[in-house]
C-alpha atoms as a PDB file:
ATOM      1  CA  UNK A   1       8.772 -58.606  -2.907  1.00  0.00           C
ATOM      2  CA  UNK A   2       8.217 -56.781  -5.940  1.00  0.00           C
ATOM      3  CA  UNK A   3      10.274 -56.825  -9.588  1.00  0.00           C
ATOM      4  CA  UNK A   4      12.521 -54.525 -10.095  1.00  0.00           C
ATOM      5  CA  UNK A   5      12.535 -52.525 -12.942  1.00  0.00           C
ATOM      6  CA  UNK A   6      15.669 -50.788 -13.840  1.00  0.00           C
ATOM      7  CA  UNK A   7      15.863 -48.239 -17.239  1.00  0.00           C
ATOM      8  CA  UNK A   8      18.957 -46.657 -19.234  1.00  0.00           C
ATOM      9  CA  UNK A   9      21.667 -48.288 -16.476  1.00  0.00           C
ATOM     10  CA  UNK A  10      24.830 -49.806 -17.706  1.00  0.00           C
ATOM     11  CA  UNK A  11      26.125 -53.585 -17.227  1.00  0.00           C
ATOM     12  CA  UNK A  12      29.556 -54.769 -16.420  1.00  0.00           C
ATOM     13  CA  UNK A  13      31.157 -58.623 -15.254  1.00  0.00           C
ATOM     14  CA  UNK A  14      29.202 -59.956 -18.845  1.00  0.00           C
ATOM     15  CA  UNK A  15      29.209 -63.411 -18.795  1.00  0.00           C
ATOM     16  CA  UNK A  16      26.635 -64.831 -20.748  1.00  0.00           C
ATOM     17  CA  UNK A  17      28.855 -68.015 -21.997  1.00  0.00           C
ATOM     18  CA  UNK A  18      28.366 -69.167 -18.781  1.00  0.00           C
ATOM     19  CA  UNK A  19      32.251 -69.485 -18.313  1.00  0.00           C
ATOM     20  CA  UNK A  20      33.820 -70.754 -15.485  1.00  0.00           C
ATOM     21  CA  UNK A  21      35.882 -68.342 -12.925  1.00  0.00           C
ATOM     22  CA  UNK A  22      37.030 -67.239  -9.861  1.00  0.00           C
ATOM     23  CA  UNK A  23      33.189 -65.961  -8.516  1.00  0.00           C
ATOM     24  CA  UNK A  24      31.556 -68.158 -11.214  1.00  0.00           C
ATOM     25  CA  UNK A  25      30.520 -71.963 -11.358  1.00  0.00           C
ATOM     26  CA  UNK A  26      30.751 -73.584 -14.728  1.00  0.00           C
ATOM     27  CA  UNK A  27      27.211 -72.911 -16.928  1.00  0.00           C
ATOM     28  CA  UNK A  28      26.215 -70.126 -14.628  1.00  0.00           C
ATOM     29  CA  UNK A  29      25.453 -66.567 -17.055  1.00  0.00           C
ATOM     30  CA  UNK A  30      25.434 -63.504 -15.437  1.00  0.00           C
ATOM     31  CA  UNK A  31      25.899 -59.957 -15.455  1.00  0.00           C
ATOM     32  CA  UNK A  32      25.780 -57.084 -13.180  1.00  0.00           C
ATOM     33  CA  UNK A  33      23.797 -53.910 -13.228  1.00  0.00           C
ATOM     34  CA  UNK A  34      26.062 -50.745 -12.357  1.00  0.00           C
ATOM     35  CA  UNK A  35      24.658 -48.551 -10.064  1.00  0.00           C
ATOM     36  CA  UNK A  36      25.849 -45.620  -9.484  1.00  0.00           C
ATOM     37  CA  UNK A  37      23.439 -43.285  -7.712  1.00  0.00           C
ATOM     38  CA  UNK A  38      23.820 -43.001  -4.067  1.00  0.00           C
ATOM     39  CA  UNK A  39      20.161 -42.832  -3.415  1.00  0.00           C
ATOM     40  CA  UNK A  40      19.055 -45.659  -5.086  1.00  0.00           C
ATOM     41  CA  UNK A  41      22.181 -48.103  -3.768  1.00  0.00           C
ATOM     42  CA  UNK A  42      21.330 -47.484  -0.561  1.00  0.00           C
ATOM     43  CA  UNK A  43      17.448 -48.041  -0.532  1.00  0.00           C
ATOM     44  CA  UNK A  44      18.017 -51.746  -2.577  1.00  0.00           C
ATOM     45  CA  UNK A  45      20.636 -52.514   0.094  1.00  0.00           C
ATOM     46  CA  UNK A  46      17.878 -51.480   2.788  1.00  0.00           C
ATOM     47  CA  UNK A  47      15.424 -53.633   0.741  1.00  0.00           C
ATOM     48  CA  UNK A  48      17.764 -56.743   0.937  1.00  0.00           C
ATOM     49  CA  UNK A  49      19.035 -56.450  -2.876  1.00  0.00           C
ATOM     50  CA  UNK A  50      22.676 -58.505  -2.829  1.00  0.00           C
ATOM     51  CA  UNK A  51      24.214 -54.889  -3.950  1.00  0.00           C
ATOM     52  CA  UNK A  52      27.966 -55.033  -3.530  1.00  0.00           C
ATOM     53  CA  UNK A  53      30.732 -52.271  -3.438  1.00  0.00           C
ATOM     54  CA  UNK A  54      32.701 -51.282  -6.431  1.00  0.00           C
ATOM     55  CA  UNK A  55      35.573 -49.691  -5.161  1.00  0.00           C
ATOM     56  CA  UNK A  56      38.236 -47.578  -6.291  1.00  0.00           C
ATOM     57  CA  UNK A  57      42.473 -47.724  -5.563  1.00  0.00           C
ATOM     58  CA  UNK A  58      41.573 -45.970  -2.388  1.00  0.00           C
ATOM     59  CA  UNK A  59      39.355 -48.127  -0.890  1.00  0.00           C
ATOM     60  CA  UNK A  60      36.880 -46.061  -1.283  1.00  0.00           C
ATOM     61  CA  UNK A  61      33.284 -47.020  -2.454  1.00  0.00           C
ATOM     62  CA  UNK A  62      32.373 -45.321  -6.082  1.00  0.00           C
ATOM     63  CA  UNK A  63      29.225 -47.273  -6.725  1.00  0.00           C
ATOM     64  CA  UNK A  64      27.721 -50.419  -6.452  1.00  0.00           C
ATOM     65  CA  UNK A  65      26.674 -53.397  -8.230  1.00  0.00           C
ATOM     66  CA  UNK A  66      23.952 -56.404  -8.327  1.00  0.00           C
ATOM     67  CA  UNK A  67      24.657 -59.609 -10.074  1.00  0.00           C
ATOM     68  CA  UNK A  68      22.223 -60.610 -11.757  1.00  0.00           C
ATOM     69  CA  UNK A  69      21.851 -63.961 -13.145  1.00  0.00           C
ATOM     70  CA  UNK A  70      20.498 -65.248 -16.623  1.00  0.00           C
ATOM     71  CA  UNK A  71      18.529 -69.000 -16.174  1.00  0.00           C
ATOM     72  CA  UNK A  72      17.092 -70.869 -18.830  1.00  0.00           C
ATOM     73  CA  UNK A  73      15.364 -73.241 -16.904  1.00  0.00           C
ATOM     74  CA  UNK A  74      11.728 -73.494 -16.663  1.00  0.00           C
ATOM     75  CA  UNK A  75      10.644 -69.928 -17.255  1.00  0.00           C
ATOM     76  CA  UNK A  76      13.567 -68.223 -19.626  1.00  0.00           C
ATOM     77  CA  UNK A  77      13.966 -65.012 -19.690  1.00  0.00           C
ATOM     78  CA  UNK A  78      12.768 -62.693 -22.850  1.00  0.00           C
ATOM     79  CA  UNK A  79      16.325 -61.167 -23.623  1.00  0.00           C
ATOM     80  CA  UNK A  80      16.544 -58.886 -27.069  1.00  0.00           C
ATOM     81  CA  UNK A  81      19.385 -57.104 -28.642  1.00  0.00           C
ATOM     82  CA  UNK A  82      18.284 -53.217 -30.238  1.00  0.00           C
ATOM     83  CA  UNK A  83      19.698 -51.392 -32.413  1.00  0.00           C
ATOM     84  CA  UNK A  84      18.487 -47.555 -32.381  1.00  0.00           C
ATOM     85  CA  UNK A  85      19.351 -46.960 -35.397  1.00  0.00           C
ATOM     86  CA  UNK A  86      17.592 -49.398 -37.646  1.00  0.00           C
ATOM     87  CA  UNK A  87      14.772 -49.763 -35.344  1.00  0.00           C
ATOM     88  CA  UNK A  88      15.505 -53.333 -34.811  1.00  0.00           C
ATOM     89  CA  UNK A  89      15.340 -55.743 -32.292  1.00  0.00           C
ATOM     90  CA  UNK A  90      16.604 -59.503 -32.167  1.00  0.00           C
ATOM     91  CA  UNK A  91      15.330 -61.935 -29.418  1.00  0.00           C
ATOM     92  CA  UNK A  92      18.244 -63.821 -27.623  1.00  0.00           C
ATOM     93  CA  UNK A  93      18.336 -67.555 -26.587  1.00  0.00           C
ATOM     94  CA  UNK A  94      20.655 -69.819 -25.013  1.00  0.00           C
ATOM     95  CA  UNK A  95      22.403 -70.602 -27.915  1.00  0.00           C
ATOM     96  CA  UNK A  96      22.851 -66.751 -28.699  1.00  0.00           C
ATOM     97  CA  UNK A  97      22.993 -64.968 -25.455  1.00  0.00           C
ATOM     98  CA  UNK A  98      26.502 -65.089 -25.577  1.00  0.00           C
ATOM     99  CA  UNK A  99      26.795 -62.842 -28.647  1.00  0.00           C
ATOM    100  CA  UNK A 100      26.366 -60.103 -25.298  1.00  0.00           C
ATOM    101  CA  UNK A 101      29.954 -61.077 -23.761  1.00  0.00           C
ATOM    102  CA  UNK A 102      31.641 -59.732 -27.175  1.00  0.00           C
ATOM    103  CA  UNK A 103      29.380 -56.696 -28.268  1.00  0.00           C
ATOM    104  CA  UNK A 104      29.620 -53.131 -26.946  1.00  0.00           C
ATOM    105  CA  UNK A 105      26.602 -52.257 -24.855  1.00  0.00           C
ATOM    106  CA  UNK A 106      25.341 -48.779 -24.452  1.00  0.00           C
ATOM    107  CA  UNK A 107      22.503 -49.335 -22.065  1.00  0.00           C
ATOM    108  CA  UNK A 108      19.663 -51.531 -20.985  1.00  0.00           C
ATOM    109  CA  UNK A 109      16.082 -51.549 -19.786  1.00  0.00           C
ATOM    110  CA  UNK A 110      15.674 -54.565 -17.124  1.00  0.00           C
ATOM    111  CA  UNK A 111      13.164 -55.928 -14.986  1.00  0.00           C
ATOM    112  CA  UNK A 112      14.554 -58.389 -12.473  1.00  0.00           C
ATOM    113  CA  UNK A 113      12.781 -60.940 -10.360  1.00  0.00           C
ATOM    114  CA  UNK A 114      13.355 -61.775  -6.631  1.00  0.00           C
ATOM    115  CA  UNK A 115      14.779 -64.760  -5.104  1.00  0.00           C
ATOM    116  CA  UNK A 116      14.635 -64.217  -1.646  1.00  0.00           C
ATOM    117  CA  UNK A 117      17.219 -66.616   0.114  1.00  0.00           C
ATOM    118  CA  UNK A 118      18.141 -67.744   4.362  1.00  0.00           C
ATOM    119  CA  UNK A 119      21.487 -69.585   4.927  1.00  0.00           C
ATOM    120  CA  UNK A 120      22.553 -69.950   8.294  1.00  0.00           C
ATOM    121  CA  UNK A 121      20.714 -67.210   9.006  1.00  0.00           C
ATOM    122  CA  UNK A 122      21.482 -64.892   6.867  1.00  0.00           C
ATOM    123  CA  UNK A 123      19.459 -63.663   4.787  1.00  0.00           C
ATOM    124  CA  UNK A 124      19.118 -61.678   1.050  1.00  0.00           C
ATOM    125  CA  UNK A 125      17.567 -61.222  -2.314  1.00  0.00           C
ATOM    126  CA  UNK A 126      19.158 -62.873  -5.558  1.00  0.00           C
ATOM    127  CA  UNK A 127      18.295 -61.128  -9.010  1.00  0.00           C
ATOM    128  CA  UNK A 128      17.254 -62.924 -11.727  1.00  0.00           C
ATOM    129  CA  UNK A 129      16.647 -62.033 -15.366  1.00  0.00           C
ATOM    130  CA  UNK A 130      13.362 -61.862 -16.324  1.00  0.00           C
ATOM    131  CA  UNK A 131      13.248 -59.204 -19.460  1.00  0.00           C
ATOM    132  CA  UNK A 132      16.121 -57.219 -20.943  1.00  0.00           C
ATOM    133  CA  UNK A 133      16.325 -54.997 -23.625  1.00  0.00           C
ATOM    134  CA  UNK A 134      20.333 -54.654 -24.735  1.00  0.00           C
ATOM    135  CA  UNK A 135      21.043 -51.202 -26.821  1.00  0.00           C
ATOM    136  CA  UNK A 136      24.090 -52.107 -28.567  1.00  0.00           C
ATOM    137  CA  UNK A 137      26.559 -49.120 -29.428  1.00  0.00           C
ATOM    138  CA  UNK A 138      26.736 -48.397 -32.764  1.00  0.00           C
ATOM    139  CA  UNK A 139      29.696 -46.749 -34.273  1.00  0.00           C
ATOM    140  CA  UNK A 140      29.527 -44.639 -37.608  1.00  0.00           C
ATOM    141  CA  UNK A 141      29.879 -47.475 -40.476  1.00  0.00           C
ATOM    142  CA  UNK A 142      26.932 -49.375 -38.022  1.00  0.00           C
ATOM    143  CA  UNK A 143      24.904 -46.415 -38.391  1.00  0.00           C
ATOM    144  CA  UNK A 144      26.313 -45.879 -42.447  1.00  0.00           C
ATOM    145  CA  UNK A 145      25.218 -49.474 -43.251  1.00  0.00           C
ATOM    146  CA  UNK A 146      22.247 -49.685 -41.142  1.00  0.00           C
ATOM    147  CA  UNK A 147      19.496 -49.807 -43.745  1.00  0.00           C
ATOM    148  CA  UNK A 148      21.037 -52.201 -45.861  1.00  0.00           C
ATOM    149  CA  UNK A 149      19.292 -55.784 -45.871  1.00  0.00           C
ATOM    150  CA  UNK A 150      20.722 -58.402 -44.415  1.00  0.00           C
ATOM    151  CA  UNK A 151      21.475 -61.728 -46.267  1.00  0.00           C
ATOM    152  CA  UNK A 152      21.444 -65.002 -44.432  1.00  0.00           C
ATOM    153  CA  UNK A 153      24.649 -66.044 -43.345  1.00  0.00           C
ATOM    154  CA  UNK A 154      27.081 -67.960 -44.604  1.00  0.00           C
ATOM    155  CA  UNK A 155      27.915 -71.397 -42.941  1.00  0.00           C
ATOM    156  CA  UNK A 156      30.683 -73.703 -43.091  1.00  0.00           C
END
């Protein structure tokens, strides 16, 4: 199975602490990639993507999504913050990654690798990080303040 390469899509269920929850082990990051065209959803599915439902008060499907997750095992993954408006971009480790849970994100580029996976018989693809490129939102003082130099920061 190929990579998947996904451009300009939105993320939701951030969790790049790792944090511990009700569909989350402790130390596992992940995220999910929205996707909302119908097209698309249903040829991943049909590829054997682990795409699940998003739906609304109705019960109604409105889009989908696919966790992905974020491991910083033996390969990491090359994960960068960008700003558009300074032209910027700031590479992301596992000390930093979780700067992502708190910032606004606009969009992101992603290329995902698959884990294909059998339990029981079942059978499906896992996503896993391999490069992102996170396009913060930037509000007007961002954008007012962008070209002025940065100085170290301060530490306690």
């Amino acid at each position: 199975m190929d990579r998947l390469r996904l451009e300009e899509v939105k993320i939701i269920f951030k969790n790049f602490r790792g944090e511990k929850g009700p569909y989350n082990a402790d130390g596992t990051r992940t995220f999910s990639v929205l996707i909302q065209d119908p097209e698309l959803a249903a040829q991943l599915i049909h590829d054997g993507w682990a795409l699940k439902p998003l739906k609304n008060e109705d019960d109604e499907i409105e889009a989908h999504h696919l966790p992905v997750k974020v491991n910083f095992g033996r390969t990491p993954p090359r994960i960068y913050k960008v700003s558009i408006t300074t032209g910027h971009q700031l590479p992301l480790n596992e000390k930093t990654i979780d700067m992502l849970d708190y910032l606004p994100v606009e969009y992101v580029d992603v290329i995902l690798n698959p884990y294909s996976w059998e339990v029981r018989g079942e059978t499906g693809i896992k996503a896993y990080c391999q490069t992102m490129y996170v396009v913060i939102e930037e509000n007007e003082l961002d954008i007012k303040w962008a070209n002025m130099p940065s100085a170290a920061p301060f530490e306690v």
